[in-house]
C-alpha atoms as a PDB file:
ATOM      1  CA  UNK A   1     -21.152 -88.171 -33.330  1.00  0.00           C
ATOM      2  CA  UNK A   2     -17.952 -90.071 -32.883  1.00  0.00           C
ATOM      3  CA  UNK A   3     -16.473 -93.078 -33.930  1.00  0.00           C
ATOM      4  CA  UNK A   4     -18.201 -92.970 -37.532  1.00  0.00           C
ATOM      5  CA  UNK A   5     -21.387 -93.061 -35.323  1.00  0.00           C
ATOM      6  CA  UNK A   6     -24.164 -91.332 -36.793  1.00  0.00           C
ATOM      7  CA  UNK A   7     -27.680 -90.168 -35.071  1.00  0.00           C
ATOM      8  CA  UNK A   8     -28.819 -90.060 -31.526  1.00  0.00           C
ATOM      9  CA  UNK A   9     -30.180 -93.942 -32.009  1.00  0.00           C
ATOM     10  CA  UNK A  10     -26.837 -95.271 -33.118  1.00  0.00           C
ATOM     11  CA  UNK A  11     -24.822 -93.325 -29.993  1.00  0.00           C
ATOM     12  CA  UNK A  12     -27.343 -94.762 -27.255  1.00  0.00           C
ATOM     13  CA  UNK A  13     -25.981 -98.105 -28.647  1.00  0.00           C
ATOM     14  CA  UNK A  14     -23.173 -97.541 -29.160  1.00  0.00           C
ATOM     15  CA  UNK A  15     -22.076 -95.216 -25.466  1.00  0.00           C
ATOM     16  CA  UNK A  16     -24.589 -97.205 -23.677  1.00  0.00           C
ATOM     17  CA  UNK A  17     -25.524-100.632 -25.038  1.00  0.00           C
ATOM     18  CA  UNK A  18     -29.123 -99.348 -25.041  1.00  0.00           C
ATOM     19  CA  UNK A  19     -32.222 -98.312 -27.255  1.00  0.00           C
ATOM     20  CA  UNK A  20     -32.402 -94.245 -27.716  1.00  0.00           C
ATOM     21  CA  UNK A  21     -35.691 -94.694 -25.311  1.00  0.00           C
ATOM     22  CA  UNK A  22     -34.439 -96.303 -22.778  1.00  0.00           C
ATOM     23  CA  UNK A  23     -31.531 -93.600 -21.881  1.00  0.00           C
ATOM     24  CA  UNK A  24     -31.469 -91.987 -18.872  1.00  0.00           C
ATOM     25  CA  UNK A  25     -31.486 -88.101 -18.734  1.00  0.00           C
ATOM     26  CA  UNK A  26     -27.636 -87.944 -17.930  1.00  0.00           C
ATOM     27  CA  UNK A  27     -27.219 -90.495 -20.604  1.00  0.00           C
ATOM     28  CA  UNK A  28     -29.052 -88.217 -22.948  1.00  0.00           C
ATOM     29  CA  UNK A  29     -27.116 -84.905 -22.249  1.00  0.00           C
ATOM     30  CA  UNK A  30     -23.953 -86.714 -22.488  1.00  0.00           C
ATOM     31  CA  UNK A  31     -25.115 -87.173 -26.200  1.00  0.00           C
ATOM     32  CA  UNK A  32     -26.395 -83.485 -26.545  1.00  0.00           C
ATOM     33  CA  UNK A  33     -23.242 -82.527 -24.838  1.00  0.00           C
ATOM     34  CA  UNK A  34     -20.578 -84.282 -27.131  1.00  0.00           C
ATOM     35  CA  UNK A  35     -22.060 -82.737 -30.495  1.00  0.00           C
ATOM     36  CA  UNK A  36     -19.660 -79.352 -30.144  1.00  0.00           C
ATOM     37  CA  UNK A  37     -16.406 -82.158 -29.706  1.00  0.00           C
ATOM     38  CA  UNK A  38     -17.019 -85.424 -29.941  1.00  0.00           C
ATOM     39  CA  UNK A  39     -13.727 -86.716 -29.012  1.00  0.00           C
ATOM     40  CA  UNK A  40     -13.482 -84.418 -26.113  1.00  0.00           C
ATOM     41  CA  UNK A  41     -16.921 -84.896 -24.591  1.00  0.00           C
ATOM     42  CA  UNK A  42     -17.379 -88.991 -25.409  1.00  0.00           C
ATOM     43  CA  UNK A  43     -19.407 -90.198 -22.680  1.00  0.00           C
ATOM     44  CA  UNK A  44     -18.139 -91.455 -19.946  1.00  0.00           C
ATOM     45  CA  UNK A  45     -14.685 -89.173 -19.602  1.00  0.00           C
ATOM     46  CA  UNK A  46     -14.124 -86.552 -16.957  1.00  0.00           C
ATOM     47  CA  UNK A  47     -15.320 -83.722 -19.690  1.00  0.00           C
ATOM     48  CA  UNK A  48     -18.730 -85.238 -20.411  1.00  0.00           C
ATOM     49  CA  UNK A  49     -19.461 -85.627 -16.805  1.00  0.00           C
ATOM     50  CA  UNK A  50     -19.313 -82.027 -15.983  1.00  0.00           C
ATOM     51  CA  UNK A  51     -20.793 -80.874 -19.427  1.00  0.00           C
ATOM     52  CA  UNK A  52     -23.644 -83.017 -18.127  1.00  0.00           C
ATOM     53  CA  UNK A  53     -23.572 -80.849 -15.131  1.00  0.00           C
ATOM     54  CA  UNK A  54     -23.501 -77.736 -16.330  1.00  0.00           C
ATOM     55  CA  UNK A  55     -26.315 -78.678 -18.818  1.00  0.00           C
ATOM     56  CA  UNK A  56     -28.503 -80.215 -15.651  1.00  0.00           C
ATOM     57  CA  UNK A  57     -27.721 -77.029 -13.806  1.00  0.00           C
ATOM     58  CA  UNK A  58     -28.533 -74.862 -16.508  1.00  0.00           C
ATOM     59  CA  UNK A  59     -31.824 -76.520 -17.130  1.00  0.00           C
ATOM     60  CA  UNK A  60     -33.149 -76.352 -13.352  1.00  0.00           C
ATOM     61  CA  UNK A  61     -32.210 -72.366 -13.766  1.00  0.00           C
ATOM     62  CA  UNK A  62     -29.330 -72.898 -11.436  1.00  0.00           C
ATOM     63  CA  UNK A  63     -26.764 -70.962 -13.562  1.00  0.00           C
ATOM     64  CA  UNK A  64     -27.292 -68.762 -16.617  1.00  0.00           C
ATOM     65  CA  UNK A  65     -24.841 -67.407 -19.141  1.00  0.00           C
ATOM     66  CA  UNK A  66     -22.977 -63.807 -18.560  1.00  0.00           C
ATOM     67  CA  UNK A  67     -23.026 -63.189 -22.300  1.00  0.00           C
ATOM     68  CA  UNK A  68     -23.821 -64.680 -25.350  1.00  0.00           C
ATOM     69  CA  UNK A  69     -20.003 -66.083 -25.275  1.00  0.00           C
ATOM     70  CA  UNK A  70     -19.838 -67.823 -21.720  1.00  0.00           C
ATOM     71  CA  UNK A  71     -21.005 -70.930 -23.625  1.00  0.00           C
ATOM     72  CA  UNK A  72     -19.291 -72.632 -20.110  1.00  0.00           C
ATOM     73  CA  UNK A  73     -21.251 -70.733 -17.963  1.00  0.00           C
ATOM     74  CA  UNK A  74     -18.470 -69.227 -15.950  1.00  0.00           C
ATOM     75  CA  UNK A  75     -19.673 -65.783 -16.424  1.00  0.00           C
ATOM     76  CA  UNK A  76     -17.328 -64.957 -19.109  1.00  0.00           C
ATOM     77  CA  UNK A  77     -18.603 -61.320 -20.557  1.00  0.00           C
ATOM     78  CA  UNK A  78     -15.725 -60.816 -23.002  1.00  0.00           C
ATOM     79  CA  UNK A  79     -13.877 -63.276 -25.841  1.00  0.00           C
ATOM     80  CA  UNK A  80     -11.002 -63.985 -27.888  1.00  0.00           C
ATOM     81  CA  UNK A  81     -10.632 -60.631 -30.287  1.00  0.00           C
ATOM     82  CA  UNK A  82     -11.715 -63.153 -33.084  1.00  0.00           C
ATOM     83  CA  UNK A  83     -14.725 -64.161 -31.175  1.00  0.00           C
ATOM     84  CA  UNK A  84     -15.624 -60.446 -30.375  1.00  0.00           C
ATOM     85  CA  UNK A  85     -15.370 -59.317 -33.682  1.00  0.00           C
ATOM     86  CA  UNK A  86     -17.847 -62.329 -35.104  1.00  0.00           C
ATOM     87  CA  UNK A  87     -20.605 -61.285 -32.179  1.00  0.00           C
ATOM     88  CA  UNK A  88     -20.276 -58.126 -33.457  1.00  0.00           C
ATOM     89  CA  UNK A  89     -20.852 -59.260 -37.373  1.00  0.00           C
ATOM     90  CA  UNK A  90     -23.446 -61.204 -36.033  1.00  0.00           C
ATOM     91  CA  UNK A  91     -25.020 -57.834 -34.158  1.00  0.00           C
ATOM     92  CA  UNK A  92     -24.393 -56.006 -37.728  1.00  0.00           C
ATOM     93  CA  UNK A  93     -26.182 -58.512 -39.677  1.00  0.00           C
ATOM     94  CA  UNK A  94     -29.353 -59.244 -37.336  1.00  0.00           C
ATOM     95  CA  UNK A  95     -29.800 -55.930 -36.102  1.00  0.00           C
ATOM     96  CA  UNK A  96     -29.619 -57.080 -32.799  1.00  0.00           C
ATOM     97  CA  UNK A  97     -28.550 -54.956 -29.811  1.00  0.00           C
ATOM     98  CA  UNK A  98     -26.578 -55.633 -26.929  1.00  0.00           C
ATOM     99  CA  UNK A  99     -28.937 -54.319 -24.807  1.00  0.00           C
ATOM    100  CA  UNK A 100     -31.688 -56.329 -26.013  1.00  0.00           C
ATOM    101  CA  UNK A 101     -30.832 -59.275 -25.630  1.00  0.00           C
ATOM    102  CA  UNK A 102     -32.054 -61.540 -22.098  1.00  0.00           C
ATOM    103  CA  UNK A 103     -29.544 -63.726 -21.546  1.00  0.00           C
ATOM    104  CA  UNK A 104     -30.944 -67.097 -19.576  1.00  0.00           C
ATOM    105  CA  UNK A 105     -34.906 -65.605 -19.548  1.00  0.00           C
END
């Protein structure tokens, strides 16, 4: 995770002083949350809070994502020309077409 801290039991002592059972659900999407960037999303600053959010928000079907890049779920439909050109690798090498794909069902 961070810190040299490995495992979702070692975090929820670490973040939270607390056995991995005894986390609340915010507690334990703050953990889920910070795996992209630990440093960045370490529970308890601004950025984890509203990852947490948008995680919450996203599970209760609140929000879904625009495309398979609006990983932020602020309908984003087009990326970075690096990050287009690996979706459409990735489309090469699974077959997979645009058109098929559900995003949020």
């Amino acid at each position: 995770m961070a810190r040299g801290v490995y495992g979702f039991a070692n975090a929820a002592r670490t973040y939270y002083g607390k056995e991995f059972a005894a986390l609340s659900d915010d507690e334990f999407m703050s953990l889920v949350g910070m795996l992209i960037s630990p440093n960045h999303f370490r529970p308890g600053s601004p950025a984890s809070a509203e990852r947490v959010q948008r995680i919450s928000a996203y599970l209760k079907g609140e929000i879904q994502p625009a495309s398979l890049l609006d990983v932020e779920y602020v309908g984003k439909t087009q990326g970075s020309p690096t990050e287009e050109m690996l979706v459409m690798l990735l489309r090469l090498v699974t077959d997979a077409k645009p058109e098929t794909i559900a995003y949020g069902q």
